[in-house]
Structure formats: C-alpha cells, structure tokens
N, C-alpha and C. Protein backbone atom coordinates (compact mmCIF):
# COMPACT_ATOMS: atom_id res chain seq x y z
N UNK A 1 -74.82 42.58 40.40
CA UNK A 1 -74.39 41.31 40.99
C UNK A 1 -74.78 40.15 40.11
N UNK A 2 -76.03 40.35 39.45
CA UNK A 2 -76.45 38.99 39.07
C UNK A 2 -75.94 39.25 37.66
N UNK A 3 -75.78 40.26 36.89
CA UNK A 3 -74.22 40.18 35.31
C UNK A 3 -72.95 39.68 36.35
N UNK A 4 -72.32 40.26 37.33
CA UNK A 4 -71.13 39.57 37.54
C UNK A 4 -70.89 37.70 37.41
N UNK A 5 -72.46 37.41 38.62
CA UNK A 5 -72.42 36.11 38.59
C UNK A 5 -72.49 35.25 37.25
N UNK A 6 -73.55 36.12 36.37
CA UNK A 6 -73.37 35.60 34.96
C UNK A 6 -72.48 35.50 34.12
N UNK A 7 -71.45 36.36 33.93
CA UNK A 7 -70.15 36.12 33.68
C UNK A 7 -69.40 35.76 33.73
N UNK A 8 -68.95 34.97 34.96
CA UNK A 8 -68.36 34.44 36.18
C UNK A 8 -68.83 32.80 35.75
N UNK A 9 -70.24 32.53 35.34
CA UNK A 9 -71.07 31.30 35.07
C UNK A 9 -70.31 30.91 33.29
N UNK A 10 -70.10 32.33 32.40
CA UNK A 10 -69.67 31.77 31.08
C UNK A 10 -68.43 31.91 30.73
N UNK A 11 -67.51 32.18 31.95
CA UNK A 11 -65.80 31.64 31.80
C UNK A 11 -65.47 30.39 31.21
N UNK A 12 -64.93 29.97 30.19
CA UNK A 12 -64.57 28.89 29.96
C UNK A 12 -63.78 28.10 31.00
N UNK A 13 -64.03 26.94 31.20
CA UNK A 13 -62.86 26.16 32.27
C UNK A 13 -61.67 25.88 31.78
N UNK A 14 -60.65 26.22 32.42
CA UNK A 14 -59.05 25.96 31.72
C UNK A 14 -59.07 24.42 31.34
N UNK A 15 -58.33 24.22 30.47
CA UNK A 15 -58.23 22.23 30.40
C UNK A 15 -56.58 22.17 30.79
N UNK A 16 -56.44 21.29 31.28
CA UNK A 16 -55.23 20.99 32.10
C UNK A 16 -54.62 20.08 31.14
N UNK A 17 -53.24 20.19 30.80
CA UNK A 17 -52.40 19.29 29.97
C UNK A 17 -52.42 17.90 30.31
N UNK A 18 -52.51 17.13 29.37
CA UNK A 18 -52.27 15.64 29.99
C UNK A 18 -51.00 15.51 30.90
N UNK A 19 -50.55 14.15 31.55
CA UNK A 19 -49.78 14.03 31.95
C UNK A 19 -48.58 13.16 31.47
N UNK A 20 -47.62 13.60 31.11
CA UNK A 20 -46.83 12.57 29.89
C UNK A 20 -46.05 11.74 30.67
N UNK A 21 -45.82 10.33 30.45
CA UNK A 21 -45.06 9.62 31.19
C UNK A 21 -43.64 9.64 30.67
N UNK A 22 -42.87 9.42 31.91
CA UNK A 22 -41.37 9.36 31.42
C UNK A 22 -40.94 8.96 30.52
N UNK A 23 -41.29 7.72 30.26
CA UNK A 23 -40.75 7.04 28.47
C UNK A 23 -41.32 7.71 27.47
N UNK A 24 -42.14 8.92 27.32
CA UNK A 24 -42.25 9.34 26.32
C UNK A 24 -41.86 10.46 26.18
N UNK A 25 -40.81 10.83 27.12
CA UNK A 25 -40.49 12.45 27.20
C UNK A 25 -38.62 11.73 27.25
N UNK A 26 -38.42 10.99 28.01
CA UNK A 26 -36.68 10.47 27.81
C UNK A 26 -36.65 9.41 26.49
N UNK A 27 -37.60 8.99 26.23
CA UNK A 27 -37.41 7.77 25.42
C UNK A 27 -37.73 6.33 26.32
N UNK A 28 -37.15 5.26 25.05
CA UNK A 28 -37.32 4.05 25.88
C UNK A 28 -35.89 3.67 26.47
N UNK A 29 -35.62 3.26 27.98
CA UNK A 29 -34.26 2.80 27.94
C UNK A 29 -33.43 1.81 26.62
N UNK A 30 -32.68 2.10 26.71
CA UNK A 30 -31.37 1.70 25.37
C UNK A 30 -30.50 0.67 26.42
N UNK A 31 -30.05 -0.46 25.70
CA UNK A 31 -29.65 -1.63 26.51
C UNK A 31 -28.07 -0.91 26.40
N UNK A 32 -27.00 -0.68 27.28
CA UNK A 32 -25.73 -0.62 27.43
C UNK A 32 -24.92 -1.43 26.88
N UNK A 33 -24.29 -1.68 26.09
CA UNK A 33 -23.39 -3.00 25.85
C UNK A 33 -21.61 -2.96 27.11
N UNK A 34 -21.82 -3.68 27.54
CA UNK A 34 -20.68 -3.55 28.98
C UNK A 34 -19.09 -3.59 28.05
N UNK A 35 -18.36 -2.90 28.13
CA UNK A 35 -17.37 -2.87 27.83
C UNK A 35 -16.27 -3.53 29.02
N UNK A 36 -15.67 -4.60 28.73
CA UNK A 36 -14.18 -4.97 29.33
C UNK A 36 -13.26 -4.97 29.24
N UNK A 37 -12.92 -4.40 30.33
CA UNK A 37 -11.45 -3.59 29.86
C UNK A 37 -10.55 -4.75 29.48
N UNK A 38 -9.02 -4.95 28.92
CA UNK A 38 -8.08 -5.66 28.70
C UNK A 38 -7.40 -5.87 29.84
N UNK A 39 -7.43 -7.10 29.42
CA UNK A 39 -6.15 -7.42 30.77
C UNK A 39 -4.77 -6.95 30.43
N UNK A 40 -3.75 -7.70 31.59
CA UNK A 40 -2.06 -6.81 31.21
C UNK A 40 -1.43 -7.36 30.33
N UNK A 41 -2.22 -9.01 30.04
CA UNK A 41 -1.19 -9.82 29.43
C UNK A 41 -1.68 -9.59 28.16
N UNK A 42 -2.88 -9.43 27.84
CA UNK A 42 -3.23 -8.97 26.40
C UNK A 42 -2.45 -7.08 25.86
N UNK A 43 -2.67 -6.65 26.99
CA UNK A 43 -2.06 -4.86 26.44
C UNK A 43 -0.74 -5.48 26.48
N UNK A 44 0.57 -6.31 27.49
CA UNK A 44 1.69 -6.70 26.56
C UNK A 44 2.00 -7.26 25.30
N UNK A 45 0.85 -7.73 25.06
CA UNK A 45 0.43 -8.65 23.81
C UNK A 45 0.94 -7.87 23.03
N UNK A 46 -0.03 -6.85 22.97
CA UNK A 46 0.13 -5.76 21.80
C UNK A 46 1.23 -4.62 22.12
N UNK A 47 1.47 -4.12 22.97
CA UNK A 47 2.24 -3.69 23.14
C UNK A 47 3.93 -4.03 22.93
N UNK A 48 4.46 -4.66 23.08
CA UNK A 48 5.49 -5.18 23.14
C UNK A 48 6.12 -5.13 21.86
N UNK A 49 5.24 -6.32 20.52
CA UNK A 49 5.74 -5.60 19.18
C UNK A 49 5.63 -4.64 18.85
N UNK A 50 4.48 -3.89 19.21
CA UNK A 50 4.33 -2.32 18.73
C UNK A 50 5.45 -1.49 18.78
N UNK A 51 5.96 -1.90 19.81
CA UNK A 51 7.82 -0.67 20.24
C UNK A 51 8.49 -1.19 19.03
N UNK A 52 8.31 -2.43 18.10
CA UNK A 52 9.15 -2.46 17.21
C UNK A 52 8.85 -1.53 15.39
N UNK A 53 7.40 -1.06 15.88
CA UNK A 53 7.14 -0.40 14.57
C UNK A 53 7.82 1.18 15.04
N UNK A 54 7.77 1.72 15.85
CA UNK A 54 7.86 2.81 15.93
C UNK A 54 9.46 2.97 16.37
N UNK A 55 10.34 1.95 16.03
CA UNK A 55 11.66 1.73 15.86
C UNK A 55 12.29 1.36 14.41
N UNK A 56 11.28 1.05 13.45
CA UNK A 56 11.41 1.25 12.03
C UNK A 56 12.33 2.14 12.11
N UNK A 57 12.19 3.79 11.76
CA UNK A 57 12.69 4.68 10.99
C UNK A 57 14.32 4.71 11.55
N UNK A 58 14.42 4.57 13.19
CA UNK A 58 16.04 4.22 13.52
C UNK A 58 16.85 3.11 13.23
N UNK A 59 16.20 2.33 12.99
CA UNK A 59 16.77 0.89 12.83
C UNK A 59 17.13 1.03 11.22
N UNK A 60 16.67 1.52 10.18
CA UNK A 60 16.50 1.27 8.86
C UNK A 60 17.66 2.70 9.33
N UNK A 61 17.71 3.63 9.58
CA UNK A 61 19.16 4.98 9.82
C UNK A 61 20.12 3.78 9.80
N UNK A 62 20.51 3.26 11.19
CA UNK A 62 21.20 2.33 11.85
C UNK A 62 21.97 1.35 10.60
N UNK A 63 21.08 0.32 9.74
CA UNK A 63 21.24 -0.21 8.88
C UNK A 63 22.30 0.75 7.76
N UNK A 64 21.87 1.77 7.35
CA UNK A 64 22.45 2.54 6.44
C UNK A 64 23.86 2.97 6.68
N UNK A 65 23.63 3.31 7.98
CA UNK A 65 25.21 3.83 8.39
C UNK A 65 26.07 2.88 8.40
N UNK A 66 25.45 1.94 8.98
CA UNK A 66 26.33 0.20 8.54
C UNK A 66 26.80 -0.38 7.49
N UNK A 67 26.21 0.01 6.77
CA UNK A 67 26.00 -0.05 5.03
C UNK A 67 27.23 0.13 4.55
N UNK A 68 27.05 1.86 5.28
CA UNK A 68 28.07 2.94 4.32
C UNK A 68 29.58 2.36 4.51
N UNK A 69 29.50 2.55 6.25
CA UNK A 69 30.90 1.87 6.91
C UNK A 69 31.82 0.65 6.20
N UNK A 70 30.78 0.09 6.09
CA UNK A 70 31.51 -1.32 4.99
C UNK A 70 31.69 -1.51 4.14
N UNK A 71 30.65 -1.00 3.27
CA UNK A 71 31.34 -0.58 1.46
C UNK A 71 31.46 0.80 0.91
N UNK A 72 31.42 1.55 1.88
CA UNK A 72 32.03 3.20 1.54
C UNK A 72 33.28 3.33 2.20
N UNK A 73 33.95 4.40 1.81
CA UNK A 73 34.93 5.29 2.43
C UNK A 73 34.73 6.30 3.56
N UNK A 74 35.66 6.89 3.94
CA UNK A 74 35.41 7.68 5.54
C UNK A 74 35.23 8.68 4.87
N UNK A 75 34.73 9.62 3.47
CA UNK A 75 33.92 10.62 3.18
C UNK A 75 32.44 10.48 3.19
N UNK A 76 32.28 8.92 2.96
CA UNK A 76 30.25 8.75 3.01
C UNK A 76 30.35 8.80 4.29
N UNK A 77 31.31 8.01 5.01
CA UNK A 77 30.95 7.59 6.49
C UNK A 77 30.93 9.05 7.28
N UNK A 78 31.32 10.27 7.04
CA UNK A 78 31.32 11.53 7.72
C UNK A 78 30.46 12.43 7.53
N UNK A 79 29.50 11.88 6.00
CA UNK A 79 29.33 12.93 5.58
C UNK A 79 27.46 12.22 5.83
N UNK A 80 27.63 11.03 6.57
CA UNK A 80 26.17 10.14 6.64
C UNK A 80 25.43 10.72 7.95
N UNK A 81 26.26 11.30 8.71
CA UNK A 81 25.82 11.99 10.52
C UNK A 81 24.89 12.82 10.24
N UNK A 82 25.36 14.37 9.69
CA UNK A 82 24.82 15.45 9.71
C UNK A 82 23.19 15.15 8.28
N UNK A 83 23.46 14.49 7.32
CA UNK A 83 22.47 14.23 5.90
C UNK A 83 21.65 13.28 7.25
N UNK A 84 22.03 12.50 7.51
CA UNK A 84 21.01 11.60 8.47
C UNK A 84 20.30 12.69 9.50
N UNK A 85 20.85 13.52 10.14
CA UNK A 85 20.02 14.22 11.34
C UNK A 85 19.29 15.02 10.68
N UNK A 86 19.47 15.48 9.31
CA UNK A 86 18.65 16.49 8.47
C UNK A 86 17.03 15.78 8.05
N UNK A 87 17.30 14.58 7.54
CA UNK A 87 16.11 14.17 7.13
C UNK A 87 15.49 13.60 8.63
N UNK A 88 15.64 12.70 9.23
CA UNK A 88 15.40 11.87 10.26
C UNK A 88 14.37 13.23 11.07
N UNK A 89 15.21 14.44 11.82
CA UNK A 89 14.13 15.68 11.96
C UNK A 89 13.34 15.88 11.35
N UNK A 90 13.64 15.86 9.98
CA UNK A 90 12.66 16.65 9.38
C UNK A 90 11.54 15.82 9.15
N UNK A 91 11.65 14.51 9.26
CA UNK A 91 10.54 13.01 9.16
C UNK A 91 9.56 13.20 10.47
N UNK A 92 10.14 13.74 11.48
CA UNK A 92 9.34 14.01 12.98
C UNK A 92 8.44 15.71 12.97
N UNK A 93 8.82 16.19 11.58
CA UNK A 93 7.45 16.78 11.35
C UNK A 93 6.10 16.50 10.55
N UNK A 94 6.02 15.19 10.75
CA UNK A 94 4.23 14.78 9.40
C UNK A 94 4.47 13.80 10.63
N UNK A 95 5.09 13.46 12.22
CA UNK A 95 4.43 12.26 12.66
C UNK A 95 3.05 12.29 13.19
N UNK A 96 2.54 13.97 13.10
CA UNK A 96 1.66 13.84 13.70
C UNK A 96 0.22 13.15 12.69
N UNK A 97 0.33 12.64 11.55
CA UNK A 97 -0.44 12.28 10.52
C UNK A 97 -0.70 10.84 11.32
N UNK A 98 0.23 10.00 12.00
CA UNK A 98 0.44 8.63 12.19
C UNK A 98 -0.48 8.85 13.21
N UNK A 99 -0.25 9.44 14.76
CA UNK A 99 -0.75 10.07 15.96
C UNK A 99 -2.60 10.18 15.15
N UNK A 100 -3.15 10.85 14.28
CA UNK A 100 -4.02 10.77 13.78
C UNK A 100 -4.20 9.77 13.09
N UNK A 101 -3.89 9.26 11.93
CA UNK A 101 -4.38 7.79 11.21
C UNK A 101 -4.50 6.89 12.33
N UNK A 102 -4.23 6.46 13.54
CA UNK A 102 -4.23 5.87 14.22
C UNK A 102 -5.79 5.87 15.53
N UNK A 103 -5.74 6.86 15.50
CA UNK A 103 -6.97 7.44 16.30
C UNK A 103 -8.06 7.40 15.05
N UNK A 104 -8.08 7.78 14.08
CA UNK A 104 -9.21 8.00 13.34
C UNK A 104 -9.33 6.36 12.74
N UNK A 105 -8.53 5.16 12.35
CA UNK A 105 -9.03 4.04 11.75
C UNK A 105 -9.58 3.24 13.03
N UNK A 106 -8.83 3.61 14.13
CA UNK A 106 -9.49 2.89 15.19
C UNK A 106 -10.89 3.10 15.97
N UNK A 107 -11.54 4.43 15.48
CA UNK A 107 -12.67 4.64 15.81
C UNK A 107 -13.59 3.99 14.33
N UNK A 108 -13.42 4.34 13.27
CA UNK A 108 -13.87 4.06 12.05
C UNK A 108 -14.11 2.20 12.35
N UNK A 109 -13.08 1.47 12.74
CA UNK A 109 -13.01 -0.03 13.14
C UNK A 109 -14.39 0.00 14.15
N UNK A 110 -14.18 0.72 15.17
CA UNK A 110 -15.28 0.89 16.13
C UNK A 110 -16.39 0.72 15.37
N UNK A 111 -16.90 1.85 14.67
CA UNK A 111 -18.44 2.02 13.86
C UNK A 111 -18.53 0.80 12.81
N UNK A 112 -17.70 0.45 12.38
CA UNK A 112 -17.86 -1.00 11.06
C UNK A 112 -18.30 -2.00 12.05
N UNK A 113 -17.87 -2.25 13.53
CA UNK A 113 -18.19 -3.30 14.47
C UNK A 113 -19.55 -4.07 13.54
N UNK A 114 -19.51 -5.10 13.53
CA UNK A 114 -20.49 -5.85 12.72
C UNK A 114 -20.53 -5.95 11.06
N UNK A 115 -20.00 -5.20 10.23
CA UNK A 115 -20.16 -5.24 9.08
C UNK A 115 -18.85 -5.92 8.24
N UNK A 116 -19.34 -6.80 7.18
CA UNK A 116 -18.66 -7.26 6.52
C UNK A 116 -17.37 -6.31 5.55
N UNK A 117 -17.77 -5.04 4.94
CA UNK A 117 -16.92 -4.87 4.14
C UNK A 117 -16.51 -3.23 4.75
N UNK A 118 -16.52 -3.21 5.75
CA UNK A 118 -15.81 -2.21 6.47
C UNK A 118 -15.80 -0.93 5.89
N UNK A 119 -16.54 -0.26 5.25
CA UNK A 119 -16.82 1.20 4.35
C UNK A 119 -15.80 2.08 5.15
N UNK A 120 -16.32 2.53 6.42
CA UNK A 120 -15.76 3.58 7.20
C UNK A 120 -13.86 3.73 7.35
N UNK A 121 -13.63 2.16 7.65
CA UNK A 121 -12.46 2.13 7.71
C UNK A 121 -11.53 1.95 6.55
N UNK A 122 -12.22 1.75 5.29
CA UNK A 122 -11.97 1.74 4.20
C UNK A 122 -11.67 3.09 3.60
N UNK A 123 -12.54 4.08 3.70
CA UNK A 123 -12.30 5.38 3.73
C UNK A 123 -11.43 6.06 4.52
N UNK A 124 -11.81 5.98 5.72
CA UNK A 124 -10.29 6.41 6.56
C UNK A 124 -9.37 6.20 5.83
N UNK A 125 -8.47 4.86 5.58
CA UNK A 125 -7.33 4.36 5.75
C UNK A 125 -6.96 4.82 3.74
N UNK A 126 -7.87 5.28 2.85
CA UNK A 126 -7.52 5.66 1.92
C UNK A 126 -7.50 7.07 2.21
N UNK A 127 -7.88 7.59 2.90
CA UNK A 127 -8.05 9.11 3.35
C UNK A 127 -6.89 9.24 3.36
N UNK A 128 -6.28 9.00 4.34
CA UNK A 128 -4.81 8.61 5.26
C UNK A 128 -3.48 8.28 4.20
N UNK A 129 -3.76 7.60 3.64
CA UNK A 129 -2.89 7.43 2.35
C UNK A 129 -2.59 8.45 1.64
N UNK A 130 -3.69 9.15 0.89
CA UNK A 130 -3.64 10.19 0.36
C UNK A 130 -2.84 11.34 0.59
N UNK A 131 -3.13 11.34 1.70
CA UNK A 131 -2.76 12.42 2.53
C UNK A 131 -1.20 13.04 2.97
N UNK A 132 -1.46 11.44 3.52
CA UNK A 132 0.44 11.01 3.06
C UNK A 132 1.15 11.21 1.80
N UNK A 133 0.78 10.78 0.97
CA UNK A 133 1.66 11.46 -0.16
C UNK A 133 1.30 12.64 -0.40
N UNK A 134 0.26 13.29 -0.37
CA UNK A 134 0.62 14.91 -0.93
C UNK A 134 1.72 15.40 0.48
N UNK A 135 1.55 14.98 1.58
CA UNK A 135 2.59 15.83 2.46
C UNK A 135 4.30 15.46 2.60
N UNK A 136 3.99 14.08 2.01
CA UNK A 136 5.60 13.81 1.78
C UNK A 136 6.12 13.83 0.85
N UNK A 137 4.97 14.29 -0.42
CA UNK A 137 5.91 15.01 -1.46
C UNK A 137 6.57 16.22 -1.40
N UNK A 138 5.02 17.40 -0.44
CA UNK A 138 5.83 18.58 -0.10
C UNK A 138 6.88 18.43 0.79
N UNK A 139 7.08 17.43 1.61
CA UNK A 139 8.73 17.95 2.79
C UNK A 139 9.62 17.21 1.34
N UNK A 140 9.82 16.29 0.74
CA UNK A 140 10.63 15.77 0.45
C UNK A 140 10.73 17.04 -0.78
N UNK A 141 10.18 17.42 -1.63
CA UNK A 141 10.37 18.32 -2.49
C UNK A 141 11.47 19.60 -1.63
N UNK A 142 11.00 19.90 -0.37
CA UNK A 142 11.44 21.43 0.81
C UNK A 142 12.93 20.86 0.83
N UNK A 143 12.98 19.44 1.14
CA UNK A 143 14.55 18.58 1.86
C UNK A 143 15.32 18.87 0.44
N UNK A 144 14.67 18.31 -1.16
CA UNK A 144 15.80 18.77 -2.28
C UNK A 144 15.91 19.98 -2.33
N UNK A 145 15.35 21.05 -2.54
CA UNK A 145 15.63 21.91 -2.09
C UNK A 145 16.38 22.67 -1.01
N UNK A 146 16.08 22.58 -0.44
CA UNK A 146 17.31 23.34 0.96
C UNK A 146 17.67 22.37 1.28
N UNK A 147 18.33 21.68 0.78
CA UNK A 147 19.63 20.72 1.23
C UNK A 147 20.57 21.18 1.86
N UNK A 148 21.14 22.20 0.64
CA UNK A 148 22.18 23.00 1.24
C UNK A 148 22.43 23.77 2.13
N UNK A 149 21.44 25.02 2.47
CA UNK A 149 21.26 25.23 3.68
C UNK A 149 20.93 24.91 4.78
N UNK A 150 20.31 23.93 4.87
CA UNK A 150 19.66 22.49 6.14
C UNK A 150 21.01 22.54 6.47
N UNK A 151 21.87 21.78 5.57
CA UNK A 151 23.17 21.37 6.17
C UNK A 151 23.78 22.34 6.82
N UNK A 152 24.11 23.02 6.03
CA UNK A 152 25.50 24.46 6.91
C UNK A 152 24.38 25.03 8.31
N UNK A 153 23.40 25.02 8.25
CA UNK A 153 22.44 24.92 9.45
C UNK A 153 22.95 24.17 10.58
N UNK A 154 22.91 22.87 10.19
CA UNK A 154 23.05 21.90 11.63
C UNK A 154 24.47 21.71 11.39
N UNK A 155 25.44 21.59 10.25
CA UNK A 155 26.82 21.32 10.95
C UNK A 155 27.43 22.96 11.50
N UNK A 156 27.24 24.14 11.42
CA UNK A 156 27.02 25.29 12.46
C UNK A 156 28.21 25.98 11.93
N UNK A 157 28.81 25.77 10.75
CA UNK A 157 29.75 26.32 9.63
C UNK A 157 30.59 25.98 8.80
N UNK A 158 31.14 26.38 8.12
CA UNK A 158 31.51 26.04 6.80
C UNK A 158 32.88 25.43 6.52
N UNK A 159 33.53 24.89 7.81
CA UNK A 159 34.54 24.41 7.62
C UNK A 159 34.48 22.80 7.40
N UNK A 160 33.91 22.41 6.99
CA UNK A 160 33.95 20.97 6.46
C UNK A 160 34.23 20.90 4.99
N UNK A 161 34.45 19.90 4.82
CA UNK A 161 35.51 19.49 3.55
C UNK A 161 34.78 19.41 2.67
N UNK A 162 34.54 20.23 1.45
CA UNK A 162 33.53 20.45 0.54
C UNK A 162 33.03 18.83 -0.16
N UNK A 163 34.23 17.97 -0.25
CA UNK A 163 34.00 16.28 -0.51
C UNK A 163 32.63 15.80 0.15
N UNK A 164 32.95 15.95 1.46
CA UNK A 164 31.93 15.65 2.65
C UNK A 164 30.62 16.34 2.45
N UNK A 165 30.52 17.64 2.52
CA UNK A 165 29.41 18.29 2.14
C UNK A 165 28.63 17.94 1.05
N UNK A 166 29.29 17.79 -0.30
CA UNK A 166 28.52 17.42 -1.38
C UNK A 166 28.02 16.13 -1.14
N UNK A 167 28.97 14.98 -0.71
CA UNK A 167 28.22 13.79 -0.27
C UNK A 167 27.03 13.85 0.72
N UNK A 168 27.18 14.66 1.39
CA UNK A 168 25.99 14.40 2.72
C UNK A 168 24.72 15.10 1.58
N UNK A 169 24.73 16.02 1.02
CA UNK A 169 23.58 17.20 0.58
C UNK A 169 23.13 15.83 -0.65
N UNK A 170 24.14 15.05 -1.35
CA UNK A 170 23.46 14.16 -2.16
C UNK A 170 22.95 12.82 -1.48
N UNK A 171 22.81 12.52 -0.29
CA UNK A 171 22.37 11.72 0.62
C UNK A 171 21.00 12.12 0.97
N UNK A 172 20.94 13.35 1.53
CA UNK A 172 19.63 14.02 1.75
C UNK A 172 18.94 14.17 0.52
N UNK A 173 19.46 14.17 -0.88
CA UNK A 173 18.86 14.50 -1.58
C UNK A 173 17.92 13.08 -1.90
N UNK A 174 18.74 12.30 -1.43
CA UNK A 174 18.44 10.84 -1.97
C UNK A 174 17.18 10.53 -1.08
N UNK A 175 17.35 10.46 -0.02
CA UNK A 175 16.68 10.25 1.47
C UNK A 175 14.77 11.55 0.68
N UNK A 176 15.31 12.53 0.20
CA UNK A 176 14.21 13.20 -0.10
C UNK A 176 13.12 12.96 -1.08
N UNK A 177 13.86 11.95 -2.43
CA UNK A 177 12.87 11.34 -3.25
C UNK A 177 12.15 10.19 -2.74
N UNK A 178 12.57 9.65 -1.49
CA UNK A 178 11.92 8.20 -1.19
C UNK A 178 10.55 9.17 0.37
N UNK A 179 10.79 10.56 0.79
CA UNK A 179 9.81 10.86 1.64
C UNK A 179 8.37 10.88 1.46
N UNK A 180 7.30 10.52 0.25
CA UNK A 180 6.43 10.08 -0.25
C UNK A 180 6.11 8.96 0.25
N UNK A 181 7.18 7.91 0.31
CA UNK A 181 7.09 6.54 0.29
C UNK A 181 6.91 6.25 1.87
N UNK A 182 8.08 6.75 2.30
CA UNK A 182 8.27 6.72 3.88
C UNK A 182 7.00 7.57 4.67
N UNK A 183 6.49 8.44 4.03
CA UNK A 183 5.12 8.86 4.69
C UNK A 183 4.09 7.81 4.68
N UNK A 184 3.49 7.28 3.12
CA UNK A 184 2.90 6.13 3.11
C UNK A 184 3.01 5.21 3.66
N UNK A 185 3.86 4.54 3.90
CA UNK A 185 4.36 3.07 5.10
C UNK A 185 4.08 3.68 6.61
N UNK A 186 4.30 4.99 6.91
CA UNK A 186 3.98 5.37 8.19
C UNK A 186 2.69 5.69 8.80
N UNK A 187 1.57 5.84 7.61
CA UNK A 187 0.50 5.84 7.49
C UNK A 187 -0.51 4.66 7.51
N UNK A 188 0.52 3.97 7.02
CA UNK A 188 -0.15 2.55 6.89
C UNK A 188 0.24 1.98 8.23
N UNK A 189 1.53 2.26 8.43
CA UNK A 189 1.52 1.43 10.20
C UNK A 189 1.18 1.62 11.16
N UNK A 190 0.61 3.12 11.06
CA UNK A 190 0.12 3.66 12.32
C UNK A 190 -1.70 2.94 12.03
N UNK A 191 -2.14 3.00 11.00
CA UNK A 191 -3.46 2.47 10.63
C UNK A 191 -3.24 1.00 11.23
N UNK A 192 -2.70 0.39 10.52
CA UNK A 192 -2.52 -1.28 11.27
C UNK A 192 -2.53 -1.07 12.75
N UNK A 193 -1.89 -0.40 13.40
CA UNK A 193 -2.17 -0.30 14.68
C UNK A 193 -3.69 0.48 15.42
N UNK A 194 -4.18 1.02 14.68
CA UNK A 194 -5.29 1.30 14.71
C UNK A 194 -6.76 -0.03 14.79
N UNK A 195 -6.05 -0.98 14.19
CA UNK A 195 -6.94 -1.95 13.85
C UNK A 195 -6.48 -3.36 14.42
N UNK A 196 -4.94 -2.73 15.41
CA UNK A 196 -4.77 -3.81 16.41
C UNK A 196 -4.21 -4.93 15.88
N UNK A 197 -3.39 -4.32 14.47
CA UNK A 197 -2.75 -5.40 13.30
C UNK A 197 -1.49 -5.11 13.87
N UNK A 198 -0.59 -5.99 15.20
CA UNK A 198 0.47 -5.62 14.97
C UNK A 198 1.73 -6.78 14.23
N UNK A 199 1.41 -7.63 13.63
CA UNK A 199 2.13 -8.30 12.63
C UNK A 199 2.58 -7.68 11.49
N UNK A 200 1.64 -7.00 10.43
CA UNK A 200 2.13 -6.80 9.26
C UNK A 200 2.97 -5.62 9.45
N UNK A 201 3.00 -4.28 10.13
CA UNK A 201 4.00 -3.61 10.25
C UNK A 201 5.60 -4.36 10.80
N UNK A 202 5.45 -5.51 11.41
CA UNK A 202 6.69 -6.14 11.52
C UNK A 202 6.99 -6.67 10.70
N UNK A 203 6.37 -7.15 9.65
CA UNK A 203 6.84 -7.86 8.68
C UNK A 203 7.07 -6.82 7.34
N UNK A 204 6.75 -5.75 6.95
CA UNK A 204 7.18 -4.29 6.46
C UNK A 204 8.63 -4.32 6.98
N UNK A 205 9.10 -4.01 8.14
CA UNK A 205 10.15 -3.59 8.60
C UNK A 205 11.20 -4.69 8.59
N UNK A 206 11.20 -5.79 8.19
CA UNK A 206 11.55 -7.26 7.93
C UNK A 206 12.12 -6.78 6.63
N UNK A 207 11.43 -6.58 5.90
CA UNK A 207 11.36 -6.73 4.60
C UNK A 207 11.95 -5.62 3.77
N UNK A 208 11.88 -4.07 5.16
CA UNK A 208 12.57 -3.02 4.71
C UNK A 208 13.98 -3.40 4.45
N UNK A 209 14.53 -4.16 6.07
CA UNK A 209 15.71 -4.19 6.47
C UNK A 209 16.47 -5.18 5.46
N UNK A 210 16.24 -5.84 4.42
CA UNK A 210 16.68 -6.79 3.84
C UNK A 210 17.33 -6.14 2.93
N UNK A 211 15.97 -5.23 2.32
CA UNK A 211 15.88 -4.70 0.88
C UNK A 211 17.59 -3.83 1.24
C-alpha cells in the first residue's frame, strides 16, 4: 500500500493547454468593402451601345453585299450569299475567345483596382491578342483551304454556275486572309468591354464601315 501510494505521489501532473482566443485561431476581422450594385439607368448606359459591338460582324456582311449590288454584277451578287454564310459560321467558331477576353480583362481590371500602370490587365489583354492571331491564322489558313468544299457543302450540290462558284470560293478566299485581323479587333472589343470601354469599339466599327 504504502509503494502504491508512493507512486501514485510521483505521477507527473498533466499540464493543460493554454486557452487560445478566437483572434488568434480565425485571425483578426478583415474590414468588407460593401459592394453596390448598379442601377438600371447605368446597366442601360452600358448596355445599349454594347448591342452595337456585337452587331459589327453583320453590319460590316450587310455593307458588303451592298457594295457588291452596286458596283458588281448579278454573278458577285449570287455568288456573295453562300461565300458570306461560309465565313460568317465559321467566325462563330473562336467567339468563344471574346466570351473569355472579356471575363478574364474584367477580373484582371478588378485586381489592378488602385494601381497606376495596370500590369495584370496589361498582360491579359496582350495574352488575348496573341492568341487571337495564332487562332485566326489557323481558321483563316482551314477557310483557303477548303473553300471549295465548304462551298459545295452548304450550297448542297453542284448545280450552280461554275462563274458563281469560282466567284464565291474567291470571296471566301478573300474574307480568309483578313481572319487574323477580324480575330484581333474581336479580341480587343470584347476586352474594351471588359473594362467597361464602350466607346472605342463604336468608334472601330465607324471606322470599319467607312473603310
């Protein structure tokens, strides 16, 4: 009995963990900055011209066919339908680059919030560029190329007037060296809208429609 009690006497006593207070286990609260939402008359603000950038690529079609009508003959004018629906589709595969440049400069704008020379969005929006031309060299390189078959594709056989055909396939061909260019401007307008610039894409499309 009296070894048990002695043993019992040279147990060490457990030490009990301190007790940590909340701010040092969550942190210190972080001040919220309140975000307000836009009103309707400001989202028409922006909204309203915006429907005119993303009416570029029909309006500048539109223009052309007008073009043709008045100082071409009824072989450009027949042969401008089917070369127009070839490229114009095939332009609505890289829109999703715009759908992205648009989302990515407008968060990049977000993180520069405060800084003078805008790094992030600077990078983006050359990212974006880039990008654009290597992919609208490859469709526009795919469009000279299968011209010919694109076409007998969508006009659905071969009875059109070989006049007509060669004109439309050298239309597309034409329409295919400038898809570099037309990626870049689409890159750039979807970025301007990213950054809530909706002037200079109207004034691009001003300036298209002249040229």
């Amino acid at each position: 009995t009296d070894g048990a009690l002695l043993s019992s006497s040279q147990t060490p006593e457990l030490e009990l963990p301190d007790i940590l207070t909340a701010a040092s286990v969550v942190g210190e609260p972080i001040a919220i900055t309140k975000i307000h939402p836009p009103t309707v008359s400001k989202i028409l603000k922006f909204a309203i011209p915006a429907i005119g950038v993303w009416l570029c690529n029909p309006l500048l079609s539109l223009i052309d066919t007008s073009a043709v009508g008045l100082f071409s003959g009824t072989i450009q004018q027949a042969a401008l339908n089917p070369a127009v629906a070839v490229t114009d589709y095939a332009a609505l595969l890289i829109a999703f680059m715009y759908t992205g440049a648009t989302n990515l400069v407008a968060a990049a704008q977000e993180a520069d919030r405060g800084t003078a020379k805008k790094p992030k969005t600077t990078k983006v929006l050359i990212g974006s560029m880039q990008l654009s031309t290597y992919v609208g060299a490859g469709l526009g390189a795919f469009l000279f190329v299968l011209a010919r078959p694109l076409l007998k594709t969508i006009i659905g056989n071969d009875s059109i007037s070989p006049a007509v055909f060669d004109a439309a396939m050298k239309y597309v061909r034409i329409r295919a060296l400038g898809m570099p260019a037309a990626a870049i401007i689409g890159s750039t307008q979807a970025a301007c809208l990213g950054m809530q610039d909706i002037r200079s894409p109207l004034y691009v499309l001003v300036a298209a429609a002249l040229v």
